[in-house]
PDB file of N, CA and C in Angstrom:
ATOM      1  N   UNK A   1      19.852  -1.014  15.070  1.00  0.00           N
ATOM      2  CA  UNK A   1      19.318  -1.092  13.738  1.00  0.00           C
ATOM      3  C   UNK A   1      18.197  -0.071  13.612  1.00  0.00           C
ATOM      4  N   UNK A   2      18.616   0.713  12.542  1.00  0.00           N
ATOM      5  CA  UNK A   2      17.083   1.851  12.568  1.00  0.00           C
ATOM      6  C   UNK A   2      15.828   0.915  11.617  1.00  0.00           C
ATOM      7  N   UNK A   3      15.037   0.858  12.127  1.00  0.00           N
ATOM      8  CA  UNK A   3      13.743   0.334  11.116  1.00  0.00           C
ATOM      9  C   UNK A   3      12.715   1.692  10.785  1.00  0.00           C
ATOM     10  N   UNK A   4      12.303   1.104   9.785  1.00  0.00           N
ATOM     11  CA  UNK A   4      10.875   2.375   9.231  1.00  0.00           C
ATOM     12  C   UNK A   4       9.574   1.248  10.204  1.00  0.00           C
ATOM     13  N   UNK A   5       8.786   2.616  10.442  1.00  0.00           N
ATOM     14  CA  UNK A   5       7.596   2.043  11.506  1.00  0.00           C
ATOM     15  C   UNK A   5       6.790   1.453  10.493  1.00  0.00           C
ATOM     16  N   UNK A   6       5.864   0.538  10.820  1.00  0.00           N
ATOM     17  CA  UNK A   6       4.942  -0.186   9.689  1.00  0.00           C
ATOM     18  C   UNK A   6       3.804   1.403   9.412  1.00  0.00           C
ATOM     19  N   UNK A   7       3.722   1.402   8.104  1.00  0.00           N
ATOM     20  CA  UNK A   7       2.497   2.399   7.945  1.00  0.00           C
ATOM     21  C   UNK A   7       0.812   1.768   8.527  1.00  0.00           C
ATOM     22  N   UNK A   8       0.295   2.770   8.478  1.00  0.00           N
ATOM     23  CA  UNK A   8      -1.314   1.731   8.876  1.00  0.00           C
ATOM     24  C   UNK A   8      -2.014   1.206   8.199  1.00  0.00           C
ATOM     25  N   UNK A   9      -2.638   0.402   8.323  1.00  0.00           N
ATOM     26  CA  UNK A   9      -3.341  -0.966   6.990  1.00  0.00           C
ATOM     27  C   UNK A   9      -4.801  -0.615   7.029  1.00  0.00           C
ATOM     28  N   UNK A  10      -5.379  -1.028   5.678  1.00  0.00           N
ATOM     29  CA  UNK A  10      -7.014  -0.936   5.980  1.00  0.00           C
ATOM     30  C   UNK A  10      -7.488  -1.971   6.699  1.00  0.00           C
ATOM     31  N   UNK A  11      -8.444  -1.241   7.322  1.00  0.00           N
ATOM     32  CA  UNK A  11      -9.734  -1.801   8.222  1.00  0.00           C
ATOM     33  C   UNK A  11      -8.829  -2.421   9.479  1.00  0.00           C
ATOM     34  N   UNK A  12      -9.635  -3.747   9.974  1.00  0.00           N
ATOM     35  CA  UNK A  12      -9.084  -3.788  11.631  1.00  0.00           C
ATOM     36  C   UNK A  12      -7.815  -4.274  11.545  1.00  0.00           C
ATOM     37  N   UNK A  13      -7.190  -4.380  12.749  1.00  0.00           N
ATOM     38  CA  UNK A  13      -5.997  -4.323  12.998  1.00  0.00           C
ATOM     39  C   UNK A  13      -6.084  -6.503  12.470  1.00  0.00           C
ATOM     40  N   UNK A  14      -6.881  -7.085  12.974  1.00  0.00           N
ATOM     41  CA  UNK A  14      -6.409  -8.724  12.945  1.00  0.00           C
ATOM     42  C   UNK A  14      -6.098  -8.788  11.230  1.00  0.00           C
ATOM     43  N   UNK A  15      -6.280  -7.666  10.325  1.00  0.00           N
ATOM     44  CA  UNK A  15      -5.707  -8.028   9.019  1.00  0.00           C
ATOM     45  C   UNK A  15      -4.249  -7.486   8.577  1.00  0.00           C
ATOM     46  N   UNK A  16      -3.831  -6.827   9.868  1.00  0.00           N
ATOM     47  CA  UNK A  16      -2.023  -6.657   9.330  1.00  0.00           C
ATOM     48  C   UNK A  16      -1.001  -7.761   8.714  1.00  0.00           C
ATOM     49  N   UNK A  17      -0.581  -7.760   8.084  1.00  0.00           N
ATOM     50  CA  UNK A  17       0.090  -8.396   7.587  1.00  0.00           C
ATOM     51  C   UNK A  17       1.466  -8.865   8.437  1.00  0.00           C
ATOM     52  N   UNK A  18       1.760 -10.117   8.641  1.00  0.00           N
ATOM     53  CA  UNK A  18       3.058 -10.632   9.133  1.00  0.00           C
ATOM     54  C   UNK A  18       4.247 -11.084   8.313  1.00  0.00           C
ATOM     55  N   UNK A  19       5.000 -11.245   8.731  1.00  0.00           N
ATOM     56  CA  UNK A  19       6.280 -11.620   7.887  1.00  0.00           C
ATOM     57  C   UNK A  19       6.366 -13.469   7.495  1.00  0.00           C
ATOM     58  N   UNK A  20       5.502 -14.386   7.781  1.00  0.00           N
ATOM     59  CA  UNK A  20       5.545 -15.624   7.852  1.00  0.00           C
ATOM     60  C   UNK A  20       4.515 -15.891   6.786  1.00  0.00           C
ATOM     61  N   UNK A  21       5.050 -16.683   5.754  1.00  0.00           N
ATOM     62  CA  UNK A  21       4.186 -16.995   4.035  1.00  0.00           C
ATOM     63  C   UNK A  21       3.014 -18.488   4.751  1.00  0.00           C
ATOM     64  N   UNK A  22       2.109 -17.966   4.746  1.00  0.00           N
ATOM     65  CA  UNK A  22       1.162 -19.532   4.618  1.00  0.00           C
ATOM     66  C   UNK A  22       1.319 -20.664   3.872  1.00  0.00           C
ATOM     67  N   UNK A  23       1.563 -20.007   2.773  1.00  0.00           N
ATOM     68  CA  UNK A  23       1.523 -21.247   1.297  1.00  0.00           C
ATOM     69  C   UNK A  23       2.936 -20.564   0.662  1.00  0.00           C
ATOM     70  N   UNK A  24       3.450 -21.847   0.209  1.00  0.00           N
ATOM     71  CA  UNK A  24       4.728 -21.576  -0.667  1.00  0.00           C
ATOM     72  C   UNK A  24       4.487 -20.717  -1.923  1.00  0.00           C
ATOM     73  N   UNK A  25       4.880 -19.676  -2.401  1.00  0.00           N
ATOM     74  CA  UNK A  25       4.732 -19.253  -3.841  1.00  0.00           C
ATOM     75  C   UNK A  25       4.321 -19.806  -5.060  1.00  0.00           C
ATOM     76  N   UNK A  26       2.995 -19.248  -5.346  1.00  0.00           N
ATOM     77  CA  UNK A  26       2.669 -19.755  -6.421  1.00  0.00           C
ATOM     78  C   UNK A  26       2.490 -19.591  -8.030  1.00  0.00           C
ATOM     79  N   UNK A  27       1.959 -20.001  -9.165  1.00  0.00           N
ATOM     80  CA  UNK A  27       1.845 -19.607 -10.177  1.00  0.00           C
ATOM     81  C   UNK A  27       0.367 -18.824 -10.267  1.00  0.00           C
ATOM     82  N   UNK A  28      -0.011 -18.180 -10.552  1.00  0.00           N
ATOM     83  CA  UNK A  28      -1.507 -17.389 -10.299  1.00  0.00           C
ATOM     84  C   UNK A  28      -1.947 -18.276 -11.740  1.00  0.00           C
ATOM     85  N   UNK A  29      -3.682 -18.503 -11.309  1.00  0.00           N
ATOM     86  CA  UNK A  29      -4.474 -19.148 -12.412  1.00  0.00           C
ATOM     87  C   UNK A  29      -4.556 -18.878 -13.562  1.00  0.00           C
ATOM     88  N   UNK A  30      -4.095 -17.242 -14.011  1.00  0.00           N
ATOM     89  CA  UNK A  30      -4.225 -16.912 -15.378  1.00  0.00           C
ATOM     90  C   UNK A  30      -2.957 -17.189 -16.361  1.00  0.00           C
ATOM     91  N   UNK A  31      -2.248 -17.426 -15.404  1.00  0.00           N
ATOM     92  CA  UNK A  31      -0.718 -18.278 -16.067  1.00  0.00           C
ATOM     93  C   UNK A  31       0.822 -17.080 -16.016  1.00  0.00           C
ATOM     94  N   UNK A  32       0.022 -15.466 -15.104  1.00  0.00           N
ATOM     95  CA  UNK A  32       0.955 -14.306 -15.564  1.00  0.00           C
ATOM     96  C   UNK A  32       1.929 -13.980 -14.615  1.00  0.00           C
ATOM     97  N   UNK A  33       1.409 -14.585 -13.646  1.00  0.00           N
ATOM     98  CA  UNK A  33       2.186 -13.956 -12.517  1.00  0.00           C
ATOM     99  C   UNK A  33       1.995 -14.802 -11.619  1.00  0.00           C
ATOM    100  N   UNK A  34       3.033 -15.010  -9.718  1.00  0.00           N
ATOM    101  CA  UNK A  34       3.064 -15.225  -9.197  1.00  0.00           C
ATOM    102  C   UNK A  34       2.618 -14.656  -7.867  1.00  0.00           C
ATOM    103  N   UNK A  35       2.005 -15.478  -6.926  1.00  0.00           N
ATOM    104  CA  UNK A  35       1.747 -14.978  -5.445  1.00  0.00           C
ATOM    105  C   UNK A  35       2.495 -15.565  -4.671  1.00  0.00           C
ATOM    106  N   UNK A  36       2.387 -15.107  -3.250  1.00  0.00           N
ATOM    107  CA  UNK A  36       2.744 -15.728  -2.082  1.00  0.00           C
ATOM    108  C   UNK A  36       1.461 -15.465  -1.125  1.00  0.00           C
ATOM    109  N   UNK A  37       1.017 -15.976  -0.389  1.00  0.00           N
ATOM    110  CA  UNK A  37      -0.595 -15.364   0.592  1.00  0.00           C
ATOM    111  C   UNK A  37       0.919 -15.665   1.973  1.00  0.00           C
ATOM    112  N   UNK A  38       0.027 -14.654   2.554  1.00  0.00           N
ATOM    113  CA  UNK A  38       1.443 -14.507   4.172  1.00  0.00           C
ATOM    114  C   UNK A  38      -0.235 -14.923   4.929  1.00  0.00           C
ATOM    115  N   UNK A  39       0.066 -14.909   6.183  1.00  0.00           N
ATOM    116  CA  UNK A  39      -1.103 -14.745   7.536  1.00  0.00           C
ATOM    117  C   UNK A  39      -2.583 -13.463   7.045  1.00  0.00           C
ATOM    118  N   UNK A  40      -1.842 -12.242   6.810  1.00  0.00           N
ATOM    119  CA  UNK A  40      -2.966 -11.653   6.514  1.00  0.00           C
ATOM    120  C   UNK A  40      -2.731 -11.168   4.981  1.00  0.00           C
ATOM    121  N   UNK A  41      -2.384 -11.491   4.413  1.00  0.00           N
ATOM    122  CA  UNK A  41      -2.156 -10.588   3.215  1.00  0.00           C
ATOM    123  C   UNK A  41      -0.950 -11.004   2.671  1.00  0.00           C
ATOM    124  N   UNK A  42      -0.897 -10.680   0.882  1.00  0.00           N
ATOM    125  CA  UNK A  42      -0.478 -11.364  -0.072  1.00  0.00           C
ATOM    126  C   UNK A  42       0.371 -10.562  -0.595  1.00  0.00           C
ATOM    127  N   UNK A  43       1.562 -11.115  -1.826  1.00  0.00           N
ATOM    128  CA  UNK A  43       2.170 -10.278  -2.557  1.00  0.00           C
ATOM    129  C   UNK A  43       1.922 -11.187  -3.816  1.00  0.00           C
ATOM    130  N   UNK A  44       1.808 -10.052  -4.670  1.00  0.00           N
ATOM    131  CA  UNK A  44       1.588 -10.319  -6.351  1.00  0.00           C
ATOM    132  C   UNK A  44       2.696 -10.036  -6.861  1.00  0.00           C
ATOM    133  N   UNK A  45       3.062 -10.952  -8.386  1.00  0.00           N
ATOM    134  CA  UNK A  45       4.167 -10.524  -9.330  1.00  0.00           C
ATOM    135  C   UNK A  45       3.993 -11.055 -10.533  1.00  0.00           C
ATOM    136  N   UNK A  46       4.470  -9.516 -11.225  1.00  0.00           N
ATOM    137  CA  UNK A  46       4.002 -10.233 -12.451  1.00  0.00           C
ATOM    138  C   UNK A  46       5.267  -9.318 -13.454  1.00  0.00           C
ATOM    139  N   UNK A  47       6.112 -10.284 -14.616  1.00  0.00           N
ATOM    140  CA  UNK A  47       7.117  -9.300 -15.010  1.00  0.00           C
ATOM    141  C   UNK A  47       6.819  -8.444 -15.257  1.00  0.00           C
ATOM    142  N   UNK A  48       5.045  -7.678 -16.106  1.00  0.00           N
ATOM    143  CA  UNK A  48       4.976  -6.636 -16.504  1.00  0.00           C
ATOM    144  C   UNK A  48       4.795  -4.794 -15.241  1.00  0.00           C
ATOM    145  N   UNK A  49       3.891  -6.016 -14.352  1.00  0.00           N
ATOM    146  CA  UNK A  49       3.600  -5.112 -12.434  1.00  0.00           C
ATOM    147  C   UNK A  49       4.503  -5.035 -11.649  1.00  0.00           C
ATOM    148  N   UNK A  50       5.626  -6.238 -11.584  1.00  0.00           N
ATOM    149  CA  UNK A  50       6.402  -5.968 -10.503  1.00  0.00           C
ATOM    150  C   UNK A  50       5.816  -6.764  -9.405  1.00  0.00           C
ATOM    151  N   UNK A  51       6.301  -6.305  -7.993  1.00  0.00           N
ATOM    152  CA  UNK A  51       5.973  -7.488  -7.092  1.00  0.00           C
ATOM    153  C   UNK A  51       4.948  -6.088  -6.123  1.00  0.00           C
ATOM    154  N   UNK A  52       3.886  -6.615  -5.600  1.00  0.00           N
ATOM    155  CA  UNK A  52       3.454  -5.206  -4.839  1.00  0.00           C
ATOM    156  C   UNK A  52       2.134  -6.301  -3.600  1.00  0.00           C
ATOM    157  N   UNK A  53       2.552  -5.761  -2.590  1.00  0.00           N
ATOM    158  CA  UNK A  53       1.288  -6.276  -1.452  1.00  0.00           C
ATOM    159  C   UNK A  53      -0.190  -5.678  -1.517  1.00  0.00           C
ATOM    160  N   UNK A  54      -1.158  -6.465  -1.141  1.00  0.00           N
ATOM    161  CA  UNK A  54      -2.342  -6.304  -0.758  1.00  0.00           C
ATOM    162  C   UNK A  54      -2.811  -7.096   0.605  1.00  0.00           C
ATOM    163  N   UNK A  55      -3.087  -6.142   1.179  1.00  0.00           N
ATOM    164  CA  UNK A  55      -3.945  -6.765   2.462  1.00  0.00           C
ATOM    165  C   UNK A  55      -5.252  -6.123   3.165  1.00  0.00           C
ATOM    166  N   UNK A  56      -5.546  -6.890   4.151  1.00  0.00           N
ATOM    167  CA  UNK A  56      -6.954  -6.207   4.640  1.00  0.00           C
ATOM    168  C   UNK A  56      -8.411  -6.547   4.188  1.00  0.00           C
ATOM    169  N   UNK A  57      -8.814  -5.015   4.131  1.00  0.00           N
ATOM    170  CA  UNK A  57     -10.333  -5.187   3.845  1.00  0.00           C
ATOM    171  C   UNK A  57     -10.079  -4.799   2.105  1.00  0.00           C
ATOM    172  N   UNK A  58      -8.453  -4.207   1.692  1.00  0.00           N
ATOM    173  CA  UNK A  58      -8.555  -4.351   0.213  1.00  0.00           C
ATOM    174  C   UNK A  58      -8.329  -5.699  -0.441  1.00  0.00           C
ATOM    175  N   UNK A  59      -7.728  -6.091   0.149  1.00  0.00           N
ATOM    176  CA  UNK A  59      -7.308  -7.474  -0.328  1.00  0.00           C
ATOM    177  C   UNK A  59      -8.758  -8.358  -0.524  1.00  0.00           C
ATOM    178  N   UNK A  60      -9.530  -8.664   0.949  1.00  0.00           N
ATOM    179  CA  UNK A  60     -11.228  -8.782   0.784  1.00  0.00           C
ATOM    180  C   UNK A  60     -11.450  -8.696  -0.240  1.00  0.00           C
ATOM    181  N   UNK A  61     -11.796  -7.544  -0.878  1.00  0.00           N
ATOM    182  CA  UNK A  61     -12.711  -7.254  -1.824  1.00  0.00           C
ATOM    183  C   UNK A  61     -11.879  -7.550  -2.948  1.00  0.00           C
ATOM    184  N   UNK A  62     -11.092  -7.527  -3.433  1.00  0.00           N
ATOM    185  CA  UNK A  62     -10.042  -8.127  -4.374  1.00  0.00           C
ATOM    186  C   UNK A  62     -10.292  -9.437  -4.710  1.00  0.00           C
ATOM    187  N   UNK A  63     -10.496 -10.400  -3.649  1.00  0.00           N
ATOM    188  CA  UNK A  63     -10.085 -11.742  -3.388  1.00  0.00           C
ATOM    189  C   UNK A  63     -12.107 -11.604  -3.982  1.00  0.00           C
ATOM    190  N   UNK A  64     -12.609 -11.088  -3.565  1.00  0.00           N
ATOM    191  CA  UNK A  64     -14.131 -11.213  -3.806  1.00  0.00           C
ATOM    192  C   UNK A  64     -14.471 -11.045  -5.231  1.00  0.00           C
ATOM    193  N   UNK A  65     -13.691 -10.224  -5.461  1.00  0.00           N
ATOM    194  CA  UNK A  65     -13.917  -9.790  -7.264  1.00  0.00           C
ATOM    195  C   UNK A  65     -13.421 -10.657  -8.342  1.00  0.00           C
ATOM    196  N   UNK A  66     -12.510 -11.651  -7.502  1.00  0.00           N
ATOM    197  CA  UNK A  66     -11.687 -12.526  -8.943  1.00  0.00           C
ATOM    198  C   UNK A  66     -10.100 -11.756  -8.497  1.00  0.00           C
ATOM    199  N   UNK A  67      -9.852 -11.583  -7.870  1.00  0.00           N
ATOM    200  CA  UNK A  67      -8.160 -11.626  -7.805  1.00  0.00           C
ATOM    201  C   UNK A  67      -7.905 -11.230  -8.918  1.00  0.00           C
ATOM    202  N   UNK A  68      -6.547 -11.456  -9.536  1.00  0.00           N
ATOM    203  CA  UNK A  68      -6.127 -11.063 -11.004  1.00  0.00           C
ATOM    204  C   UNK A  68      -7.101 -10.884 -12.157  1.00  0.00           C
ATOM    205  N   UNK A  69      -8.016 -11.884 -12.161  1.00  0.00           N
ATOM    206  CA  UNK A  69      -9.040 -11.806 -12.970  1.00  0.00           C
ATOM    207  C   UNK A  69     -10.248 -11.163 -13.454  1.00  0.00           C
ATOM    208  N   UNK A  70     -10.405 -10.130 -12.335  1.00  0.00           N
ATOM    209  CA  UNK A  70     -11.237  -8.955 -11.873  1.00  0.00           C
ATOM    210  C   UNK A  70     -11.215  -8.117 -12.564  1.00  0.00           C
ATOM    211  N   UNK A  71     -11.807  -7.104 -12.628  1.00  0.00           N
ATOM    212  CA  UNK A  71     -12.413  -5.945 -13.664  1.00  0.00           C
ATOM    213  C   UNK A  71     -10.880  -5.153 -13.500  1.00  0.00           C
ATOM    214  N   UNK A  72     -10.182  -5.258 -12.023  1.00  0.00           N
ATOM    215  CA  UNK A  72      -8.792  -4.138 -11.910  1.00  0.00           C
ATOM    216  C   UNK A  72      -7.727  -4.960 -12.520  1.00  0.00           C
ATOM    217  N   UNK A  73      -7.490  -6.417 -12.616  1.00  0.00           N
ATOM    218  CA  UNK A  73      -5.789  -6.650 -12.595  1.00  0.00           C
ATOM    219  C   UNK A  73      -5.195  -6.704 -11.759  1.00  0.00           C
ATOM    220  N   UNK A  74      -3.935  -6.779 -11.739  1.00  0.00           N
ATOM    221  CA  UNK A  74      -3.336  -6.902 -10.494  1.00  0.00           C
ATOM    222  C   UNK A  74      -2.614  -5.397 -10.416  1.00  0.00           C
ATOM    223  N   UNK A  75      -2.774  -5.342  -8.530  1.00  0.00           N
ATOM    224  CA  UNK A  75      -2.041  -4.231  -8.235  1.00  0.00           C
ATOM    225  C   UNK A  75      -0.625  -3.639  -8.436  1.00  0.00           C
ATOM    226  N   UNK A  76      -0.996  -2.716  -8.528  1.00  0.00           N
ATOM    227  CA  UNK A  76       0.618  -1.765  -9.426  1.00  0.00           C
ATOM    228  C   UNK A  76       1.056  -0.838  -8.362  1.00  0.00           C
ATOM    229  N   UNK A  77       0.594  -1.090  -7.037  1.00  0.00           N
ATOM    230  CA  UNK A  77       1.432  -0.254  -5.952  1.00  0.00           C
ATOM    231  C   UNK A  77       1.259  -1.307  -4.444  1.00  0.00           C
ATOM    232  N   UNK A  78       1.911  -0.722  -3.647  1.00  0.00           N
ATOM    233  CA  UNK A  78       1.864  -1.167  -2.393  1.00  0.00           C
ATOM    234  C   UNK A  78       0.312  -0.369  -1.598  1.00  0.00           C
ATOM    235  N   UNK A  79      -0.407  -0.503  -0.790  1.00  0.00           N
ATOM    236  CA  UNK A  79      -1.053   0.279  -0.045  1.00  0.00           C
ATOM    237  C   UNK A  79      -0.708   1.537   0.255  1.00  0.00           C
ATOM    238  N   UNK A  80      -1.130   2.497   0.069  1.00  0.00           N
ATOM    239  CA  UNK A  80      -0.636   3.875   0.527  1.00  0.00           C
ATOM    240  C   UNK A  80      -1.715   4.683   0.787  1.00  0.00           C
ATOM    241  N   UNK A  81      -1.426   5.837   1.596  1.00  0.00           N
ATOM    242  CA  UNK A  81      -2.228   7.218   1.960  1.00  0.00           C
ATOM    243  C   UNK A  81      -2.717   7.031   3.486  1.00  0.00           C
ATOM    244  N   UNK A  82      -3.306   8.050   3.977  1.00  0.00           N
ATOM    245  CA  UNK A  82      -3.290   7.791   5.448  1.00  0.00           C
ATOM    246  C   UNK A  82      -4.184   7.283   6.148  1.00  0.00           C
ATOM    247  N   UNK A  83      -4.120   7.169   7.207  1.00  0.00           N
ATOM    248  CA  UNK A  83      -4.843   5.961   7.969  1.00  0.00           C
ATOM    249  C   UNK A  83      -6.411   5.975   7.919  1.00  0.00           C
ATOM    250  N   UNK A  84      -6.955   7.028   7.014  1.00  0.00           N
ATOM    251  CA  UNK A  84      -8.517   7.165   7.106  1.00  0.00           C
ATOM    252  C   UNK A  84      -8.745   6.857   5.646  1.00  0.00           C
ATOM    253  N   UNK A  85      -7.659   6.392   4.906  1.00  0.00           N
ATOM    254  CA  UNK A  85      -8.184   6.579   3.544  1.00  0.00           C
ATOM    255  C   UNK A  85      -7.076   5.363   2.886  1.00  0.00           C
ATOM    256  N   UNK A  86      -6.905   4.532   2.349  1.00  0.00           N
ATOM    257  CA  UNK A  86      -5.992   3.408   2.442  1.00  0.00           C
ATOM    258  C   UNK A  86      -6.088   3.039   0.686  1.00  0.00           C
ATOM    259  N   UNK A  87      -5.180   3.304   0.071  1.00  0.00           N
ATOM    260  CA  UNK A  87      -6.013   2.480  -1.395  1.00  0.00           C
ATOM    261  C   UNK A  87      -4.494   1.562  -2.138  1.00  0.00           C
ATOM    262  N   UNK A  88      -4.927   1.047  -2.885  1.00  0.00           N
ATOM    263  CA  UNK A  88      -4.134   0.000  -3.555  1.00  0.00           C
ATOM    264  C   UNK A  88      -3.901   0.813  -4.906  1.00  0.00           C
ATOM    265  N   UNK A  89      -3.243   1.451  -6.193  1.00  0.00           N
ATOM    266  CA  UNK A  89      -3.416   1.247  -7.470  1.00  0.00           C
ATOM    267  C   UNK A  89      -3.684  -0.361  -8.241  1.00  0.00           C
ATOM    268  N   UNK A  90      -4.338  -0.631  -9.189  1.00  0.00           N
ATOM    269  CA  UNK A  90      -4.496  -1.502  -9.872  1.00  0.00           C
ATOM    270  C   UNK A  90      -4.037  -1.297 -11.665  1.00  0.00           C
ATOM    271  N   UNK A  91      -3.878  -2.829 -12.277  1.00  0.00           N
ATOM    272  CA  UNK A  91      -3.606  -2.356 -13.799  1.00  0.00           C
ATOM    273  C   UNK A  91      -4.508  -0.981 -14.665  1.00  0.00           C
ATOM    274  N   UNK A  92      -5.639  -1.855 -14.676  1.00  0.00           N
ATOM    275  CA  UNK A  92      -6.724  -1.020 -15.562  1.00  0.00           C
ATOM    276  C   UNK A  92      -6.924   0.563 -15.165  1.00  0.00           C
ATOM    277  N   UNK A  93      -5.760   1.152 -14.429  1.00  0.00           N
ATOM    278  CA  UNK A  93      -5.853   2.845 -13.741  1.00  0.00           C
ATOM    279  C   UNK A  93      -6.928   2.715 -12.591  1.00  0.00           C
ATOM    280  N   UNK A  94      -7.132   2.309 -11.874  1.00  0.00           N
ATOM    281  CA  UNK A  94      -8.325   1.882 -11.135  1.00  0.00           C
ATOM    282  C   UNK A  94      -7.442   1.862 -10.000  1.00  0.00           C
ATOM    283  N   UNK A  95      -8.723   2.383  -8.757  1.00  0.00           N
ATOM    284  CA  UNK A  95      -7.952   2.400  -7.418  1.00  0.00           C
ATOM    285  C   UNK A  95      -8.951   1.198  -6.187  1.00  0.00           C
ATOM    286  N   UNK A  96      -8.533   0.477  -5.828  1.00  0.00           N
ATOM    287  CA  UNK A  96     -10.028   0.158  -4.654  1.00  0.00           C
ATOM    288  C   UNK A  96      -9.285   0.964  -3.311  1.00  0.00           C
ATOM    289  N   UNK A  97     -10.138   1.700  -2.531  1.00  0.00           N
ATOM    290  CA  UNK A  97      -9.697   2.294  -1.636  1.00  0.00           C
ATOM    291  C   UNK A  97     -10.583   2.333  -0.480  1.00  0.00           C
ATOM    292  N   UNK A  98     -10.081   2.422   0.636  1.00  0.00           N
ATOM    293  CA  UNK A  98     -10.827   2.068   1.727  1.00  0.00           C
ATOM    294  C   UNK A  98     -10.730   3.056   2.743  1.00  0.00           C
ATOM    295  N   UNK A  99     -11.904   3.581   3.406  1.00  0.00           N
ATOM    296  CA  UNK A  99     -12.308   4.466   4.624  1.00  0.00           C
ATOM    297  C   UNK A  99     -13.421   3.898   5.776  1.00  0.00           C
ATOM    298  N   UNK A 100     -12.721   4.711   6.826  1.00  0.00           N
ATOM    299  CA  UNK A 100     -14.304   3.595   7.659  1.00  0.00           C
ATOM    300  C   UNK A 100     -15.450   3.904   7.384  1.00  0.00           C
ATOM    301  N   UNK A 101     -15.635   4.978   6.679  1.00  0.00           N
ATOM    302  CA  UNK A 101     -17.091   5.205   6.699  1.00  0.00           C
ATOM    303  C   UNK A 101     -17.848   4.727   5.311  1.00  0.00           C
ATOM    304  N   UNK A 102     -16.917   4.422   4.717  1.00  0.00           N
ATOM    305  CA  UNK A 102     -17.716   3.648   3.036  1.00  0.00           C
ATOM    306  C   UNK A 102     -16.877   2.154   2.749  1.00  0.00           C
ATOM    307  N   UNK A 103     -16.146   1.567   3.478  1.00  0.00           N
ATOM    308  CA  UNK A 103     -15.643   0.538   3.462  1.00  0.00           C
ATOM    309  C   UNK A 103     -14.531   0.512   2.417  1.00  0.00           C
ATOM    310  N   UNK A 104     -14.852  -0.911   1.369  1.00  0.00           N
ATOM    311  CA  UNK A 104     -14.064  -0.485   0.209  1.00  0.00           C
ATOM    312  C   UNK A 104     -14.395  -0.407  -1.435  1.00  0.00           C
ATOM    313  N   UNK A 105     -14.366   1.009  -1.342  1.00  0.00           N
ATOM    314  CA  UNK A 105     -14.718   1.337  -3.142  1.00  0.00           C
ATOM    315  C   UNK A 105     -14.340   1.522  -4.456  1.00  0.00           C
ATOM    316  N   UNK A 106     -14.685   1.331  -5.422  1.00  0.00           N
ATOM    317  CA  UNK A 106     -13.770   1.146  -6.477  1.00  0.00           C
ATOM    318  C   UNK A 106     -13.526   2.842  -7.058  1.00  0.00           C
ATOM    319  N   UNK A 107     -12.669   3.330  -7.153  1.00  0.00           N
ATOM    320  CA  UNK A 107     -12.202   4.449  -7.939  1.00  0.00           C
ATOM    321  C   UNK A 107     -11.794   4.549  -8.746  1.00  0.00           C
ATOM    322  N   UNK A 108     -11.934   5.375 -10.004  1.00  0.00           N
ATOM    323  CA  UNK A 108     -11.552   5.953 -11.416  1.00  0.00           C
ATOM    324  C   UNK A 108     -10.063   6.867 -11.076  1.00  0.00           C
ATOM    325  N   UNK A 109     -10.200   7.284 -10.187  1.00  0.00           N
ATOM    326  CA  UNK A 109      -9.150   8.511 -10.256  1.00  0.00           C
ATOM    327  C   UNK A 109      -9.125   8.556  -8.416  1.00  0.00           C
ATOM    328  N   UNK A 110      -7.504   8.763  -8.391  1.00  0.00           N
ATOM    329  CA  UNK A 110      -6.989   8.932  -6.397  1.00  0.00           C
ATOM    330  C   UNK A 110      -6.937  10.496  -6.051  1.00  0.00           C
ATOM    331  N   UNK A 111      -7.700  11.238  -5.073  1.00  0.00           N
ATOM    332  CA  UNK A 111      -7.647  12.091  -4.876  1.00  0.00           C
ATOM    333  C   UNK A 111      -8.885  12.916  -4.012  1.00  0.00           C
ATOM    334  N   UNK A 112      -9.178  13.846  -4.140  1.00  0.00           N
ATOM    335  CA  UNK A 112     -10.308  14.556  -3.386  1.00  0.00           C
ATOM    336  C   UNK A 112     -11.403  14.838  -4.259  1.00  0.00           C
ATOM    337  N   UNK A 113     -11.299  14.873  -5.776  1.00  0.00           N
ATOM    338  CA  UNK A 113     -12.329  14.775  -6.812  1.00  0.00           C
ATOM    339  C   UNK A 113     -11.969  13.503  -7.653  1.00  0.00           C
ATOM    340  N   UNK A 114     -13.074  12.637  -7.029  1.00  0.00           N
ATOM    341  CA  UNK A 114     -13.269  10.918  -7.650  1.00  0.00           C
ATOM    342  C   UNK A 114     -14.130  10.628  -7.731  1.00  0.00           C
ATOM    343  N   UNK A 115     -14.372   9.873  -8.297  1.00  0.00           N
ATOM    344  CA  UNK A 115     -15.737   9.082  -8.533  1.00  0.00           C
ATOM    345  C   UNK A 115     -15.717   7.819  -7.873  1.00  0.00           C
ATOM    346  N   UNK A 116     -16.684   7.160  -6.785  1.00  0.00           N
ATOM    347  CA  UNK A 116     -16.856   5.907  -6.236  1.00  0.00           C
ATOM    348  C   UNK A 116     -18.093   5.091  -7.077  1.00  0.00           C
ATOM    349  N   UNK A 117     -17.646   3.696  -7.269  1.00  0.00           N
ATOM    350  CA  UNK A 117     -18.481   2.999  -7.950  1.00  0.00           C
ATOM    351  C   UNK A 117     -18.087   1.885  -6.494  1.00  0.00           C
ATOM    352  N   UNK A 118     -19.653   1.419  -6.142  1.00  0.00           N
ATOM    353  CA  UNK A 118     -19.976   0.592  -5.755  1.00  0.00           C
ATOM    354  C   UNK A 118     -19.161  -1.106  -6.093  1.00  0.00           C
ATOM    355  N   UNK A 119     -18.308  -1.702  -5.266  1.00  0.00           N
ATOM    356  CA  UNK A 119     -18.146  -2.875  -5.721  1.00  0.00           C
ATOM    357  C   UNK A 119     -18.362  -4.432  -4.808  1.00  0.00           C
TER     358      UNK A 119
END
């Protein structure tokens, strides 16, 4: 069987995500969408987002801000970019993205000219 290798996750390794759901699927509090929370990390769905994971030290700060309810919405991508730089898209065009050396910050725009706002 060929498999794709897992890409790398933000922050330490004890927040990778496993294949085994903690809690059965749920209805999310704002009434829009559904979760599942796994061991380290979650998947969101919502008919208008689609279904997309968060984990880690983004998920953290997510889960810190109000989850769905938060200034971003729910995420509109899977984790992506490389292992020094890790970010999620969110509804509101908003990125939270994570490096070791600034943890995880909220972004306007993904790229090499961005703006970090403190969150």
């Amino acid at each position: 069987m060929n498999r794709r290798p897992n890409p790398p996750r933000s922050g330490p390794a004890e927040h990778r995500s496993r294949p085994y759901a903690a809690v059965a699927d749920s209805l999310t509090p704002d009434g829009v969408g559904r979760y599942n929370h796994f061991e380290n990390g979650s998947i969101y769905w919502t008919p208008e987002t689609g279904a997309w994971e968060v984990h880690g030290a983004i998920r953290d700060k997510w889960a810190s801000m109000g989850w769905e309810r938060s200034q971003v919405g729910y995420s509109t991508s899977d984790e992506h970019g490389p292992s020094n730089r890790r970010s999620n898209k969110f509804q509101h065009g908003t990125y939270l993205t994570w490096t070791p050396t600034d943890g995880v910050v909220l972004e306007t725009s993904y790229g090499d000219d961005y703006e970090q706002n403190p969150v």
